[in-house]
C-alpha atoms as a PDB file:
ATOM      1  CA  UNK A   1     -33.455  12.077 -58.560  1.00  0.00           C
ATOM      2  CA  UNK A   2     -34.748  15.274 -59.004  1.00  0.00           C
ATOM      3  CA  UNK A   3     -33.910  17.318 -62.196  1.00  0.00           C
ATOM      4  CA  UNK A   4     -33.614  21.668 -62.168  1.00  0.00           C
ATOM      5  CA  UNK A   5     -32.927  23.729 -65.213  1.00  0.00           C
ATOM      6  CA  UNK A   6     -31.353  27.253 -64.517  1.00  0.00           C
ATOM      7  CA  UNK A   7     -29.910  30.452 -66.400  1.00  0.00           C
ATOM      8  CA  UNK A   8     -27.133  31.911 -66.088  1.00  0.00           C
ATOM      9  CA  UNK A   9     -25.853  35.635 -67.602  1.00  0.00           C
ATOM     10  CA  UNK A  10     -22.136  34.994 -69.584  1.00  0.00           C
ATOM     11  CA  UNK A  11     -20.211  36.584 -66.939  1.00  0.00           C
ATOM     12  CA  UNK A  12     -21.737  33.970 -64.380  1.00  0.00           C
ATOM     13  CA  UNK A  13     -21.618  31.297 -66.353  1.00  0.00           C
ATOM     14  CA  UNK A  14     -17.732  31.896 -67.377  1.00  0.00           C
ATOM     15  CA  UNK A  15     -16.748  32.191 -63.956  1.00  0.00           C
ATOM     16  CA  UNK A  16     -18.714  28.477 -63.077  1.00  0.00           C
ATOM     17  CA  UNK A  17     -16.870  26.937 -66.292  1.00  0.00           C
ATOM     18  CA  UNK A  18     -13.754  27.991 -64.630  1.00  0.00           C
ATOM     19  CA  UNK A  19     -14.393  26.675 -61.318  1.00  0.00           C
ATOM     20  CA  UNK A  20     -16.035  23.322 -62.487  1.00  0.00           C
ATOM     21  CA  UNK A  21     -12.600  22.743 -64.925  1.00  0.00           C
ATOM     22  CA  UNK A  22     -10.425  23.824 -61.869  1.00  0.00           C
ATOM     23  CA  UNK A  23     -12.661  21.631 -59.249  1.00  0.00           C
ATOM     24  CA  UNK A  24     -12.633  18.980 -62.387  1.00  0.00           C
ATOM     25  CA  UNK A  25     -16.228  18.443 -61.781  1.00  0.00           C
ATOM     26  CA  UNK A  26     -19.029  18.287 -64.023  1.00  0.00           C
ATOM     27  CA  UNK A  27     -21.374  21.485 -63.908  1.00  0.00           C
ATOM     28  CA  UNK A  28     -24.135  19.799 -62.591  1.00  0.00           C
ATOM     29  CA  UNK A  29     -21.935  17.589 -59.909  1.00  0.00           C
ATOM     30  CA  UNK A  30     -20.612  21.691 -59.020  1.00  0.00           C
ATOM     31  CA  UNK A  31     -23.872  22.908 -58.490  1.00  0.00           C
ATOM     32  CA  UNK A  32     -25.445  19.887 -56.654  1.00  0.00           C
ATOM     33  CA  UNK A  33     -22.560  20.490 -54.395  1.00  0.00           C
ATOM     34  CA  UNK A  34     -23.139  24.397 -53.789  1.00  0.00           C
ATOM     35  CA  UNK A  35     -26.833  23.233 -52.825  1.00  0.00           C
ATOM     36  CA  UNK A  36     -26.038  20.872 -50.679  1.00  0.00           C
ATOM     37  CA  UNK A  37     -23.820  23.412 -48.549  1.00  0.00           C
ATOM     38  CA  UNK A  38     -27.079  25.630 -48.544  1.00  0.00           C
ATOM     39  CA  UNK A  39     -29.099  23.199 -46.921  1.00  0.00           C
ATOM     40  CA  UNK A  40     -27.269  21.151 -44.700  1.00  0.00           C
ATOM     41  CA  UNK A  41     -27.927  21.297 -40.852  1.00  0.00           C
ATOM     42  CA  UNK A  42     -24.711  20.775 -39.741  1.00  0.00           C
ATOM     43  CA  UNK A  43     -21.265  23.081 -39.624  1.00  0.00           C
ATOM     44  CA  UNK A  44     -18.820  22.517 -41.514  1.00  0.00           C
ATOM     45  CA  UNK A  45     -15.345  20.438 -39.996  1.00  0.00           C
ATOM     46  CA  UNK A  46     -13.297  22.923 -40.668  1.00  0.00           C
ATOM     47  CA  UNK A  47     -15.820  25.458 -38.401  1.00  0.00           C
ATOM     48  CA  UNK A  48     -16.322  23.067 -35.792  1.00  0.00           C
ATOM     49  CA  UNK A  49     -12.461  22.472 -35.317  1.00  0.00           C
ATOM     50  CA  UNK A  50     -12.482  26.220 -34.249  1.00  0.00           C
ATOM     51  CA  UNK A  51     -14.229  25.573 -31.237  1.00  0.00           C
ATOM     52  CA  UNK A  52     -11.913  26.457 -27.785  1.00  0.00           C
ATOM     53  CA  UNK A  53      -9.124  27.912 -30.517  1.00  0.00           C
ATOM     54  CA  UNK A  54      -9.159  31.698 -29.298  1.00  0.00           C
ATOM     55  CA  UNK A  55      -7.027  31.531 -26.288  1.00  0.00           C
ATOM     56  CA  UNK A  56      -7.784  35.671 -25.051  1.00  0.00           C
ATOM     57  CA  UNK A  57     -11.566  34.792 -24.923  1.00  0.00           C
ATOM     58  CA  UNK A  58     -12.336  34.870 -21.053  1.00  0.00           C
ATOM     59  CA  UNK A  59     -13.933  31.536 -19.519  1.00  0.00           C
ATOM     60  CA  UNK A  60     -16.853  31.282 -17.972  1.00  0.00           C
ATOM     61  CA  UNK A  61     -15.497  31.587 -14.546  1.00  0.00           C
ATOM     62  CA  UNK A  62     -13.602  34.712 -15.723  1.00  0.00           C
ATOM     63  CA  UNK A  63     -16.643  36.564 -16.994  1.00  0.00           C
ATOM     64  CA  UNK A  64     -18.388  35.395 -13.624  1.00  0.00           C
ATOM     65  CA  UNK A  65     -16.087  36.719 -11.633  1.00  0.00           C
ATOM     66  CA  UNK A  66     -17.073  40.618 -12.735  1.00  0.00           C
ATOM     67  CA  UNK A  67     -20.581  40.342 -12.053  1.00  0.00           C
ATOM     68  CA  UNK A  68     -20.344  39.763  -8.475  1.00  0.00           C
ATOM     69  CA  UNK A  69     -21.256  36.773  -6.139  1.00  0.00           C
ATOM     70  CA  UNK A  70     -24.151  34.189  -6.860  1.00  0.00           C
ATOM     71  CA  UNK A  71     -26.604  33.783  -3.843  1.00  0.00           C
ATOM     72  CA  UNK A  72     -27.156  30.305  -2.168  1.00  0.00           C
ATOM     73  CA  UNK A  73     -30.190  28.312  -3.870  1.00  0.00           C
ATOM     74  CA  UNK A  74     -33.128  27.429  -1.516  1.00  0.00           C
ATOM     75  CA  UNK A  75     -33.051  24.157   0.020  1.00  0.00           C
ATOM     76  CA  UNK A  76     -36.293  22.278  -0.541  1.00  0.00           C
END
């Protein structure tokens, strides 16, 4: 397990004590965390879930419809 040493100014490092003791995690189990959130691939659950959830966004069709009529493909 890898092992990183950081500084922090007081005004930063007040404002992590108070998250950590609210989150009642340990500093480094805070910061691990933050990291993690950098460098994951994925979206969050709570972003995915918004997927489809604006119901005034046009659908495709809708947006097709404006930009007149397809032609027929080529046969081959």
């Amino acid at each position: 397990m890898g092992q990183v040493t950081i500084y922090l100014d007081d005004e930063i490092e007040s404002k992590m004590r108070a998250s950590v003791k609210a989150m009642n995690l340990s500093k480094s189990k805070w910061i691990a965390n933050l990291i993690k959130e950098k460098v994951t691939d994925e979206w969050p659950e709570s972003v995915r879930k918004l997927a489809g959830s604006w119901k005034d966004f046009p659908s495709a069709e809708e947006i097709r419809q404006t930009i007149g009529k397809d032609i027929l493909r080529e046969e081959f």
